[in-house]
Protein backbone atom coordinates (compact mmCIF):
# COMPACT_ATOMS: atom_id res chain seq x y z
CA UNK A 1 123.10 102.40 48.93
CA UNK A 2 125.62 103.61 51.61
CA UNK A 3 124.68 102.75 55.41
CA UNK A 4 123.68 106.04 57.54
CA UNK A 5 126.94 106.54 60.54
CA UNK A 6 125.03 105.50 63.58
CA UNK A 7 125.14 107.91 66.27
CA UNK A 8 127.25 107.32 69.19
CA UNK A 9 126.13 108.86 72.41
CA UNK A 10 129.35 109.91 74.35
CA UNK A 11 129.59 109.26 78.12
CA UNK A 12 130.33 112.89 79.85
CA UNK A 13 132.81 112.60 82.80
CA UNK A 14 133.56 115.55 85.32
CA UNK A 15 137.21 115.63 86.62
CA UNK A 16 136.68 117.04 90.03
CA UNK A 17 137.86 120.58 89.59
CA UNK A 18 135.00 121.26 86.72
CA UNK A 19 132.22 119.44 88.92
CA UNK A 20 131.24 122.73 90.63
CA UNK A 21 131.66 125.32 87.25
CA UNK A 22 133.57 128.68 87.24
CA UNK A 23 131.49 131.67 87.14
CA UNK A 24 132.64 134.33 83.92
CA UNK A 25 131.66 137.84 83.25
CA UNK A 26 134.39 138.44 80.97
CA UNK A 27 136.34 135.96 77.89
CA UNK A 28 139.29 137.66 76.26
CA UNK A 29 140.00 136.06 72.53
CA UNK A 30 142.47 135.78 70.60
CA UNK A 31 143.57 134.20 67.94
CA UNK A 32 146.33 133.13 65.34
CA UNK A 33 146.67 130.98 62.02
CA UNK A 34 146.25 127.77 63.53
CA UNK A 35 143.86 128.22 66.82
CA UNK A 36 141.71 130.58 69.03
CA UNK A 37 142.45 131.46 72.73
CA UNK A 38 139.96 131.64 75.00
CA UNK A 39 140.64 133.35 78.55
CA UNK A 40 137.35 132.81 80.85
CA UNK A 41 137.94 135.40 84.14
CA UNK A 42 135.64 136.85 86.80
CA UNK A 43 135.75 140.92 86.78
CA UNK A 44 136.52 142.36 90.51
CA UNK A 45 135.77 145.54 90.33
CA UNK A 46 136.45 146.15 93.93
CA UNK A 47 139.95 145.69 93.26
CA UNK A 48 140.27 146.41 89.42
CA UNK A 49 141.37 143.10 89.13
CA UNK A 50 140.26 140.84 85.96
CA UNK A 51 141.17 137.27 87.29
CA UNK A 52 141.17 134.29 84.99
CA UNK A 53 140.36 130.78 86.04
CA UNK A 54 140.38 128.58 82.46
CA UNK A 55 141.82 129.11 79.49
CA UNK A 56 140.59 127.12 76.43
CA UNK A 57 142.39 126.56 73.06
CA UNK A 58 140.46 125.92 69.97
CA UNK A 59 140.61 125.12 66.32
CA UNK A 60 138.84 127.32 64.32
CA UNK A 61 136.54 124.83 62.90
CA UNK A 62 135.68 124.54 66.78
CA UNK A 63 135.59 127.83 67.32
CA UNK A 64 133.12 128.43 64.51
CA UNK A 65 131.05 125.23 65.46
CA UNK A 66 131.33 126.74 69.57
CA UNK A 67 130.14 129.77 68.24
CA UNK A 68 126.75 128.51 66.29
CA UNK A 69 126.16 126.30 69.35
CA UNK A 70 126.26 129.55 71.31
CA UNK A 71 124.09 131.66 68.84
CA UNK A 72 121.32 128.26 68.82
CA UNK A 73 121.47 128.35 72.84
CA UNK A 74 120.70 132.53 72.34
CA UNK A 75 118.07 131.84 70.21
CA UNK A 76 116.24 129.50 71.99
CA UNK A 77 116.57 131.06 75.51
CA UNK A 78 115.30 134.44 74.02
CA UNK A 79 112.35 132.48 72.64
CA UNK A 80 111.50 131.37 76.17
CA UNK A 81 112.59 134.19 78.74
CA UNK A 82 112.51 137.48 75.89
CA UNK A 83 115.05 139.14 74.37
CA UNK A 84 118.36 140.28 75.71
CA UNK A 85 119.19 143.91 76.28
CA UNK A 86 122.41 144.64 76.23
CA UNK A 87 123.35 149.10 75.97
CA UNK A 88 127.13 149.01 75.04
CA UNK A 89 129.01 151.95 74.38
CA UNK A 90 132.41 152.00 72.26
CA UNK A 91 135.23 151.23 74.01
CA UNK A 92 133.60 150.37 77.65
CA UNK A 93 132.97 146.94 78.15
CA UNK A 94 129.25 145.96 79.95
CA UNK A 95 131.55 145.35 83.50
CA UNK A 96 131.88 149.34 82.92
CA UNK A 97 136.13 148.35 83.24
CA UNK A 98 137.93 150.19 80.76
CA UNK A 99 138.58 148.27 77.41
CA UNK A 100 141.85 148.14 76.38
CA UNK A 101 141.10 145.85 72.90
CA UNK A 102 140.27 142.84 74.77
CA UNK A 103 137.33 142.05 73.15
């Protein structure tokens, strides 16, 4: 009978710049044959300006298994706090900015 993979626990470390987070209301993705971008950026509407402060690269087997992670974390915080209302209209993105495909 084969042995069951024990379960390693992996030690999280912060580098300094992520200790405090990055606040986004907007991620432009895009992707090609071998990975998925992911630019994270903080909407100013103030000065029309869409600044972005991270940008992630992912397989897409990551990208898939990000994805379900995110969908799980949905699920469970609508279970607790209620569902999620979102109105979108076609073509205007919830900041109320003007889309130009970046979704």
């Amino acid at each position: 009978m084969a042995k069951e993979p024990e379960e390693v626990e992996l030690k999280t470390e912060l580098s300094e710049a992520a200790r405090y987070g990055e606040y986004a209301n907007f991620v432009k993705i895009q992707h090609s044959g071998v990975d998925f971008r992911f630019d994270f950026a903080k909407v100013i509407p103030e000065d029309n300006t869409l600044y972005v402060h991270t940008r992630l690269f992912m397989s897409p087997i990551h990208a898939k298994l990000f994805m379900k992670a995110i969908e799980d974390n949905l699920e469970k915080y609508e279970k607790t706090f209620g569902a999620i209302q979102l109105k979108i209209e076609k073509g205007v993105p919830i900041t109320g900015l003007p889309s130009k495909g970046m979704h």
